[in-house]
N, C-alpha and C. Protein backbone atom coordinates (compact mmCIF):
# COMPACT_ATOMS: atom_id res chain seq x y z
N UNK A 1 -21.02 -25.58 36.57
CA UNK A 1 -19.74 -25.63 35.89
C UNK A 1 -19.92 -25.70 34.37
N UNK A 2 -20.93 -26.80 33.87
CA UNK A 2 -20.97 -26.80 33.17
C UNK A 2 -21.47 -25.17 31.72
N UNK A 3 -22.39 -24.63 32.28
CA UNK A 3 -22.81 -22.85 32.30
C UNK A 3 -21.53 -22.13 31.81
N UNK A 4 -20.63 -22.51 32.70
CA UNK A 4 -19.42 -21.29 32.92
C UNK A 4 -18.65 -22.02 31.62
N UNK A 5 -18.44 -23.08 30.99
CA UNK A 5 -16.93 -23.43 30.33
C UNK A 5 -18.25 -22.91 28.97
N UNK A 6 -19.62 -23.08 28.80
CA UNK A 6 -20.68 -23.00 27.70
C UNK A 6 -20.58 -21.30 27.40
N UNK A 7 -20.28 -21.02 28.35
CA UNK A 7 -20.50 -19.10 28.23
C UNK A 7 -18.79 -18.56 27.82
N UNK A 8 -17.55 -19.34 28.35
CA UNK A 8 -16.58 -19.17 27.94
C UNK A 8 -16.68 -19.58 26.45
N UNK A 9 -16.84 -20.74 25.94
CA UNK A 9 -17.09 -21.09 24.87
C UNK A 9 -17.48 -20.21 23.26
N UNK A 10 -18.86 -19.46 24.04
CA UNK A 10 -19.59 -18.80 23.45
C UNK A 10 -18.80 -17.24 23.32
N UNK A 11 -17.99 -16.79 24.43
CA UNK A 11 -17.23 -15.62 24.21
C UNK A 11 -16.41 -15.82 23.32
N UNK A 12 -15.55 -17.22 23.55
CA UNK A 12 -14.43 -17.19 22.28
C UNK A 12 -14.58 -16.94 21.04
N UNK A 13 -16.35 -17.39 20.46
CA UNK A 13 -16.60 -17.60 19.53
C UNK A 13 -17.25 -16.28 18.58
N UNK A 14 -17.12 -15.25 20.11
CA UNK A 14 -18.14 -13.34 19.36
C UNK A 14 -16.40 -13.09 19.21
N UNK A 15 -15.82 -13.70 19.42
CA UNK A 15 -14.15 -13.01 19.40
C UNK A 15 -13.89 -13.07 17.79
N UNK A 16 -13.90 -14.44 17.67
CA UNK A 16 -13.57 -14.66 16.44
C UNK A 16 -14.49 -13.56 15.19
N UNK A 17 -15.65 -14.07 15.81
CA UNK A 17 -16.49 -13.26 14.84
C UNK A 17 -16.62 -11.38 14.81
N UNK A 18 -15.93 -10.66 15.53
CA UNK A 18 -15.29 -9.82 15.40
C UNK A 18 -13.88 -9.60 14.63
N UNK A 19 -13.24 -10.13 14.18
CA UNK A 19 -12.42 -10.07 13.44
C UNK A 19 -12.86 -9.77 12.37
N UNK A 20 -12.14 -8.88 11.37
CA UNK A 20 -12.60 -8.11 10.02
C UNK A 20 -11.65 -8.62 9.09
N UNK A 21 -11.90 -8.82 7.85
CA UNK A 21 -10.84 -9.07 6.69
C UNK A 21 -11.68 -7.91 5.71
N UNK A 22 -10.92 -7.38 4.77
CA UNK A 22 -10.86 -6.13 3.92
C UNK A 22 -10.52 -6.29 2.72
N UNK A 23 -11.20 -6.05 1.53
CA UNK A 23 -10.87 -6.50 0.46
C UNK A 23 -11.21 -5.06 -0.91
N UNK A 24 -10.71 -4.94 -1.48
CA UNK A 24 -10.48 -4.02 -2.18
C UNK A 24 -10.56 -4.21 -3.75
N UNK A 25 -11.86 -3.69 -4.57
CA UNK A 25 -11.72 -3.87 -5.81
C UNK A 25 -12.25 -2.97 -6.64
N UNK A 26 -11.05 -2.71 -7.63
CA UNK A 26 -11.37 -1.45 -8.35
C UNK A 26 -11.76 -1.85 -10.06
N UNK A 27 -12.36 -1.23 -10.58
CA UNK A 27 -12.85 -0.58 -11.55
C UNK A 27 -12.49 0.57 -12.43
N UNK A 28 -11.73 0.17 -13.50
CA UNK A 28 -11.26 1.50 -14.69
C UNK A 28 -11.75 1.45 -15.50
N UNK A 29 -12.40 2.28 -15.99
CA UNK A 29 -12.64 2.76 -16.69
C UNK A 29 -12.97 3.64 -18.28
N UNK A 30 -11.87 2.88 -18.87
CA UNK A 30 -11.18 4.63 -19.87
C UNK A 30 -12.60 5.72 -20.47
N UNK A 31 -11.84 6.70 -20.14
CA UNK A 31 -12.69 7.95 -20.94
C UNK A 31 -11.76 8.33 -22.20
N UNK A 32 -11.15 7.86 -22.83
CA UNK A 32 -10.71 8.17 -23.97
C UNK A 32 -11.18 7.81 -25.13
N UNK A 33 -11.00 8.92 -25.69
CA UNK A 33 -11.93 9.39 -27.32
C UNK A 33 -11.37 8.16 -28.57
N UNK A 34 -12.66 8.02 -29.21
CA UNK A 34 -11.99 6.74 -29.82
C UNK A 34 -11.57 5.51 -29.55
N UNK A 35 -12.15 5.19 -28.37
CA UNK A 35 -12.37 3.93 -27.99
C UNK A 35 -10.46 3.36 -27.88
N UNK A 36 -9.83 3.86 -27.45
CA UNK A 36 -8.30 3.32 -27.46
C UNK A 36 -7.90 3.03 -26.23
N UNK A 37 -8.44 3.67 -25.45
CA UNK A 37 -8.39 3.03 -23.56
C UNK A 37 -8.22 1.41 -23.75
N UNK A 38 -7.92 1.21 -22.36
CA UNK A 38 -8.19 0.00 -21.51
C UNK A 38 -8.95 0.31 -20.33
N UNK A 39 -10.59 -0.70 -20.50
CA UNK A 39 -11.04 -0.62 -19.23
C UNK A 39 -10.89 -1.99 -18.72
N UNK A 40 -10.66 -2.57 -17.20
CA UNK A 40 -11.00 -3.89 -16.29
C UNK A 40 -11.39 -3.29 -15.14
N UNK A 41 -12.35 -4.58 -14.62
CA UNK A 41 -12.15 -4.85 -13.11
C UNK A 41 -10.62 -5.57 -12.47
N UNK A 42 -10.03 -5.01 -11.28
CA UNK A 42 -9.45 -5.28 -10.85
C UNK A 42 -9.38 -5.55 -9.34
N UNK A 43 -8.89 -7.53 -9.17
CA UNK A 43 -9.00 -8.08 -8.19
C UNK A 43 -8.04 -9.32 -7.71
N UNK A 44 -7.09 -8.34 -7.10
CA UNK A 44 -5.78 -8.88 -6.26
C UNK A 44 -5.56 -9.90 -5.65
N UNK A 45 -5.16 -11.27 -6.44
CA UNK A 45 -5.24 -12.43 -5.32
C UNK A 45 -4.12 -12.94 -4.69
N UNK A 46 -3.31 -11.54 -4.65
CA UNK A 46 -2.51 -12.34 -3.97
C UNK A 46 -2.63 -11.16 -2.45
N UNK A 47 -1.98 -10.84 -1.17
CA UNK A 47 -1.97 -10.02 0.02
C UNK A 47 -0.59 -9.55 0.38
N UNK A 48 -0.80 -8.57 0.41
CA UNK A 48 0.57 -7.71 1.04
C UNK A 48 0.37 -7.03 2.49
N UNK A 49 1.12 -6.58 3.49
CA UNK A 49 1.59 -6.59 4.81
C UNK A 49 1.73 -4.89 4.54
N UNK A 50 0.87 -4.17 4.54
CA UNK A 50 1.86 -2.90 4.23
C UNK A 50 3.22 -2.36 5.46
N UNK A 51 3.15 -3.32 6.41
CA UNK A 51 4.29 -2.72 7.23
C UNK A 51 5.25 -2.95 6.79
N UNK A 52 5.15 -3.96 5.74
CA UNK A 52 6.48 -4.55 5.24
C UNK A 52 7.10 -3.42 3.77
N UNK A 53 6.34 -2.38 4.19
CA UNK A 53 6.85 -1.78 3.11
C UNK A 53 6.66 0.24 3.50
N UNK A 54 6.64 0.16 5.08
CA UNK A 54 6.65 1.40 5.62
C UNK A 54 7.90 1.71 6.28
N UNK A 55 8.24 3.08 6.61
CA UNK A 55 9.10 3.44 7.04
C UNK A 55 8.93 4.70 8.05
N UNK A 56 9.26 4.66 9.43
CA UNK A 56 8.98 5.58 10.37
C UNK A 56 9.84 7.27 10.07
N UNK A 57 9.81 8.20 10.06
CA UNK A 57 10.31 9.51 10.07
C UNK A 57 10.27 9.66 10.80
N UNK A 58 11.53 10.27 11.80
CA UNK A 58 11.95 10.73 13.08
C UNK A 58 12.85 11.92 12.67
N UNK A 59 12.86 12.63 13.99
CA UNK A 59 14.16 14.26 13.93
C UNK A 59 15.66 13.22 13.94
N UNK A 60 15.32 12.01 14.80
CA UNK A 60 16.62 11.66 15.61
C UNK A 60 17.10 10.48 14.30
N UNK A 61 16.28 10.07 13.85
CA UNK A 61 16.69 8.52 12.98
C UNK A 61 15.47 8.75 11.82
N UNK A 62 16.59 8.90 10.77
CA UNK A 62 15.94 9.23 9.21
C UNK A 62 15.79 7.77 8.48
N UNK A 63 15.72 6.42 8.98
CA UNK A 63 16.01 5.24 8.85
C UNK A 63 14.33 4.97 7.69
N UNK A 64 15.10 4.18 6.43
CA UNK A 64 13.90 4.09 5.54
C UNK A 64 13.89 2.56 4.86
N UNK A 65 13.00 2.45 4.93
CA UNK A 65 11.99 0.80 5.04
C UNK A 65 12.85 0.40 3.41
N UNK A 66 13.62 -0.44 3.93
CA UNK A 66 14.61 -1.12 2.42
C UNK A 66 13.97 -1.94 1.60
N UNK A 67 12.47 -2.33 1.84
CA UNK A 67 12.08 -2.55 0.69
C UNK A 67 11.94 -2.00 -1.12
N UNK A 68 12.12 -2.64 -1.91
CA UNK A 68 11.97 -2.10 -3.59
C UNK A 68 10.48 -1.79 -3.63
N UNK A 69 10.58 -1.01 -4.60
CA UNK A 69 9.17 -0.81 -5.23
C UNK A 69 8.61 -1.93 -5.61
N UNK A 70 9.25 -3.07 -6.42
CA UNK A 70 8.85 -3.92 -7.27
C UNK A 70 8.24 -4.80 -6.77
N UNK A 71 8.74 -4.84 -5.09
CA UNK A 71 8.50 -5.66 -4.24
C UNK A 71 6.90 -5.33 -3.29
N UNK A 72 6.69 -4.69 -4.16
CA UNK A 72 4.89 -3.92 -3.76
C UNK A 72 3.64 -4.73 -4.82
N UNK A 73 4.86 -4.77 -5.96
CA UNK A 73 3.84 -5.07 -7.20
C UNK A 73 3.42 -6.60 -6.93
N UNK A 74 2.15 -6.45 -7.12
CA UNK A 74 1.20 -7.75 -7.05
C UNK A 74 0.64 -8.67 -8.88
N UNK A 75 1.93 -9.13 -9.03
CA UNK A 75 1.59 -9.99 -10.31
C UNK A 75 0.41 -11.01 -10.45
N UNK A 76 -0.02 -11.30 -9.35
CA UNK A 76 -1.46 -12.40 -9.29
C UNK A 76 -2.67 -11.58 -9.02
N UNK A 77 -3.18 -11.30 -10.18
CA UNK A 77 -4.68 -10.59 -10.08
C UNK A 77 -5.58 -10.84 -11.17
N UNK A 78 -6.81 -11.05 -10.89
CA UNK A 78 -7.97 -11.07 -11.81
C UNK A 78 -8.26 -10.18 -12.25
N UNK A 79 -8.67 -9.75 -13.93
CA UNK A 79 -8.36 -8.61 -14.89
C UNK A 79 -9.57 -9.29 -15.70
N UNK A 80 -10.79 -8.59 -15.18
CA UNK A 80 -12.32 -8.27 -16.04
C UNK A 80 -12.15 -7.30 -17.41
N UNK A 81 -12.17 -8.12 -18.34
CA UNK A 81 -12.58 -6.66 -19.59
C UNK A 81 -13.93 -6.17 -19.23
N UNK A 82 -13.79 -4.91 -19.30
CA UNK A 82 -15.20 -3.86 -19.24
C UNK A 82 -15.04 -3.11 -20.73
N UNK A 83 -15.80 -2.38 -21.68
CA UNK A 83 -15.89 -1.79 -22.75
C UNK A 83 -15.40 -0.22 -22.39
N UNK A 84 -15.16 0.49 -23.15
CA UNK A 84 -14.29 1.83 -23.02
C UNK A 84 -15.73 2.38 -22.93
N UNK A 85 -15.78 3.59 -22.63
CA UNK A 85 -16.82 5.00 -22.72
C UNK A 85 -16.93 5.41 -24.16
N UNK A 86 -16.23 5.22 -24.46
CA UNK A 86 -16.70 6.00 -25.93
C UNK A 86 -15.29 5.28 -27.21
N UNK A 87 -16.34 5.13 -28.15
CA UNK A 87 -16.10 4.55 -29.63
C UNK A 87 -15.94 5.74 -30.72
N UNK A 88 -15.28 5.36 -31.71
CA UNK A 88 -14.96 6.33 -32.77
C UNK A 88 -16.03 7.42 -33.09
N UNK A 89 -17.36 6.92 -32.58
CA UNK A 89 -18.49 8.13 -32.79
C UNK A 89 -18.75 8.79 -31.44
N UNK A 90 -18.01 8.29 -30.36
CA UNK A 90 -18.56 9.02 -29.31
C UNK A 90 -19.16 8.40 -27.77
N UNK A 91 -19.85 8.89 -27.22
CA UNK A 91 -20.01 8.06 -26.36
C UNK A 91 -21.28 7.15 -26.18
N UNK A 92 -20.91 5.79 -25.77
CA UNK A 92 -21.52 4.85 -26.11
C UNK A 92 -22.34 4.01 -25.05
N UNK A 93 -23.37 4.24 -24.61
CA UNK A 93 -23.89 3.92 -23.92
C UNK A 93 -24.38 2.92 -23.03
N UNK A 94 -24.94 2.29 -24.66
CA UNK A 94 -24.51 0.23 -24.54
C UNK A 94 -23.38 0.06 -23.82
N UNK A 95 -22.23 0.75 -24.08
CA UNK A 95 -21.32 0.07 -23.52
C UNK A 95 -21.39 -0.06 -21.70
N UNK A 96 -21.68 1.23 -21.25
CA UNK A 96 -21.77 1.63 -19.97
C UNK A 96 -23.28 0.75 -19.35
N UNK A 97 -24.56 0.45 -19.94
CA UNK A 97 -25.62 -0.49 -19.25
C UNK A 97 -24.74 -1.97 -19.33
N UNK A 98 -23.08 -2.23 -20.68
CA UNK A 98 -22.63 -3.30 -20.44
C UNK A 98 -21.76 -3.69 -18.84
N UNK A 99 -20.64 -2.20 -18.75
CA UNK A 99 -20.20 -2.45 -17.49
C UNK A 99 -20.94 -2.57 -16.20
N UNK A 100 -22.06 -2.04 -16.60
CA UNK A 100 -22.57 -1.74 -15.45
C UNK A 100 -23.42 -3.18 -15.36
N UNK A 101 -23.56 -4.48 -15.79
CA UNK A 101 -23.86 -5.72 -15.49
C UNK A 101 -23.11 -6.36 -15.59
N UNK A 102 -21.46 -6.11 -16.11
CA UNK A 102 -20.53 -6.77 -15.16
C UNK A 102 -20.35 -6.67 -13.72
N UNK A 103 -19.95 -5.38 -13.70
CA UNK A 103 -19.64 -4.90 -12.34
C UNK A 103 -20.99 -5.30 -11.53
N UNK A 104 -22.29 -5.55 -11.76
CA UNK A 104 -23.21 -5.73 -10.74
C UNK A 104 -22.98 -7.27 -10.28
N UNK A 105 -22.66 -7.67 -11.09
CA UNK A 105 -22.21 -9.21 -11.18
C UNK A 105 -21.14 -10.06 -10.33
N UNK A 106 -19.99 -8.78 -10.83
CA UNK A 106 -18.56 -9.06 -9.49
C UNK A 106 -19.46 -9.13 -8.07
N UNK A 107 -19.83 -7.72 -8.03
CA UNK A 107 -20.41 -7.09 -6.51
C UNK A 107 -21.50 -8.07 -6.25
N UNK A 108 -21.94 -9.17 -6.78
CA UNK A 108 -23.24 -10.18 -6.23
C UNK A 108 -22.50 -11.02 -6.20
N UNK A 109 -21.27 -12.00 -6.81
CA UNK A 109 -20.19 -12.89 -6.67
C UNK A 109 -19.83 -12.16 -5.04
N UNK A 110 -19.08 -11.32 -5.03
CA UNK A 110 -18.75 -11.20 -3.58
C UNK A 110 -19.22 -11.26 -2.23
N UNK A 111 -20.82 -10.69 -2.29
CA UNK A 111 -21.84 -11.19 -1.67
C UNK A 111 -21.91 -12.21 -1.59
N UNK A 112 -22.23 -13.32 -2.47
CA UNK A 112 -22.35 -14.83 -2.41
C UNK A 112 -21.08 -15.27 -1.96
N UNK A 113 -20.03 -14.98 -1.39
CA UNK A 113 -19.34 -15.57 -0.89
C UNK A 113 -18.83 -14.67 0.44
N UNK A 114 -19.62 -14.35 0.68
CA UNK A 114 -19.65 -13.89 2.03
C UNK A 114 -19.15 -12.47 2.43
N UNK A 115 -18.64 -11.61 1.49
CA UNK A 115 -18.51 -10.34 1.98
C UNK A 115 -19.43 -8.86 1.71
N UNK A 116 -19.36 -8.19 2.35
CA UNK A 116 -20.32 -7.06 2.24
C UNK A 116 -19.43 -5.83 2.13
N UNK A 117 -20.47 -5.60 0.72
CA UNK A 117 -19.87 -3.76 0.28
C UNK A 117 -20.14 -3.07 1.54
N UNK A 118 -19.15 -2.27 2.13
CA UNK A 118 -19.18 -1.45 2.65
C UNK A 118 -18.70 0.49 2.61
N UNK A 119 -17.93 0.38 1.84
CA UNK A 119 -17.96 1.76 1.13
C UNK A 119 -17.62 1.56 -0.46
N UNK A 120 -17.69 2.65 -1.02
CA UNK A 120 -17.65 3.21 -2.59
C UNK A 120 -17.03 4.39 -2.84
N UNK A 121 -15.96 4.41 -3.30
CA UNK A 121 -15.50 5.96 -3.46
C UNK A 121 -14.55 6.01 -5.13
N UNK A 122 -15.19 6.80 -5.67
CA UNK A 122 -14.20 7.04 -7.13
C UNK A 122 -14.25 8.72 -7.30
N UNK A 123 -13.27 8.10 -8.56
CA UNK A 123 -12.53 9.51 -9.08
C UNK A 123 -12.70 9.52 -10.36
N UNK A 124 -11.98 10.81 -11.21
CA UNK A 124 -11.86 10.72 -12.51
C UNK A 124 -10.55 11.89 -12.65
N UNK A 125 -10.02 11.02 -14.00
CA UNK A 125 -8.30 11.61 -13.83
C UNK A 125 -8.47 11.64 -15.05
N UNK A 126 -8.21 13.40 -15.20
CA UNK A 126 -8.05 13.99 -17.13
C UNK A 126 -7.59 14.92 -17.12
N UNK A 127 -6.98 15.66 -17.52
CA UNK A 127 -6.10 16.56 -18.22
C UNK A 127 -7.20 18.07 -18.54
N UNK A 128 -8.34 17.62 -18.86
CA UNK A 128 -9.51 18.44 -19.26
C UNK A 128 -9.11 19.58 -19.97
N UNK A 129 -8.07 19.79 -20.37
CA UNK A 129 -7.74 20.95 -21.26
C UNK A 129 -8.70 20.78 -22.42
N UNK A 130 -8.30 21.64 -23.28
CA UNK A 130 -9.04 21.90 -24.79
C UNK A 130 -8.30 20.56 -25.95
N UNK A 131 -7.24 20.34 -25.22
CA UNK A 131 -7.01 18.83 -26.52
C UNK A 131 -6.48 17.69 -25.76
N UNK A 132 -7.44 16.83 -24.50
CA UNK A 132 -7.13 16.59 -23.52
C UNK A 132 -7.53 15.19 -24.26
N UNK A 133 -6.94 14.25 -24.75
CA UNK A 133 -7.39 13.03 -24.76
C UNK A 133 -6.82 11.86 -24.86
N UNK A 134 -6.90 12.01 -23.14
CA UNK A 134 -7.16 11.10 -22.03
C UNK A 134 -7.05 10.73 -20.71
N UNK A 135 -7.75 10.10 -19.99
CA UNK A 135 -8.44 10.13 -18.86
C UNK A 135 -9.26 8.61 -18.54
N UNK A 136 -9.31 8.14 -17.21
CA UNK A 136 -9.91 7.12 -16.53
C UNK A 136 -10.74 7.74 -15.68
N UNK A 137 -11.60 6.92 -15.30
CA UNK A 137 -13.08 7.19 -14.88
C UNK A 137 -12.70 5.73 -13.42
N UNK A 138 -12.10 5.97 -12.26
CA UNK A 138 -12.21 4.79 -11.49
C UNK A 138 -13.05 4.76 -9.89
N UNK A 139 -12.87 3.37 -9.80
CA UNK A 139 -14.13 3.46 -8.82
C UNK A 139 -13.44 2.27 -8.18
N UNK A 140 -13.34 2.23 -6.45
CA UNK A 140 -13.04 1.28 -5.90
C UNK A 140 -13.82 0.80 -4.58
N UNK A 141 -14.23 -0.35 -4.80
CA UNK A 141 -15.60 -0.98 -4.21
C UNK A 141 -14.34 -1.74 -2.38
N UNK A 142 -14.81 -1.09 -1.72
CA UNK A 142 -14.65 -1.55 -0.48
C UNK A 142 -15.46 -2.66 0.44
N UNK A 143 -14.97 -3.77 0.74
CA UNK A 143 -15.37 -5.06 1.04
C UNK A 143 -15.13 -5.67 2.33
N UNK A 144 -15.78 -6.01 3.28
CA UNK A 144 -15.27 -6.71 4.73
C UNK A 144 -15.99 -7.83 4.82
N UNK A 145 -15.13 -8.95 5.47
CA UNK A 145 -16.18 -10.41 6.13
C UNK A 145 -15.94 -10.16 7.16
């Protein structure tokens, strides 16, 4: 008897530890000339429900999720200064071996508290024409415990 409530025990406990939490933190960047950007890390402490802000499309019932926009926006977040890409002469390199030991820094903070990078995916958003200036360089670090 005793076996059987030790092995129930032990199932409850791969249960729990299957459960995933997901955490999401991004990185901007600026690529703008002349150092006039804003770059941070960005890290959301507060959690949102996205059902609470979806809405089903049907042929029969066009019915749409009455939440506001405003009511999406997350005013409680941690906001890292990182240095822009480039300064009045151009692009600056220092600056980028600088973000790049912040950001190694966040990503070992998160580790040390228990979560693991699990994906990486960025972009870059510019205009790229012939008098294109400006553009972000972002990157958002995907996280599970």
């Amino acid at each position: 008897m005793k076996k059987i409530i030790l092995l129930s025990f032990a199932l409850m406990g791969m249960a729990t530890i299957t459960a995933q939490e997901y955490k999401v933190i991004t990185s901007v960047e600026s690529i703008v000339p002349s150092g006039l950007g804003r770059s941070r890390i960005i890290d959301a402490n507060a959690d949102r429900d996205f059902k609470e802000f979806t809405s089903e499309q049907t042929e029969e019932d066009n019915t749409r999720n009455k939440s506001k926009r405003g009511d999406i926006r997350v005013k409680d977040f941690e906001e890292t200064k990182l240095l822009n890409f480039y300064n009045i002469a151009g692009i600056r390199f220092q600056n980028i071996a600088a973000n790049d030991a912040l950001i190694s820094s966040k990503l070992s903070d998160m580790a040390q508290n228990g979560w693991e990078l699990v994906f990486v995916t960025s972009g870059v958003e510019a205009d790229a024409g012939n008098t294109d200036g400006q553009g972000i360089f972002i990157t958002r670090y995907i996280f599970k415990r």
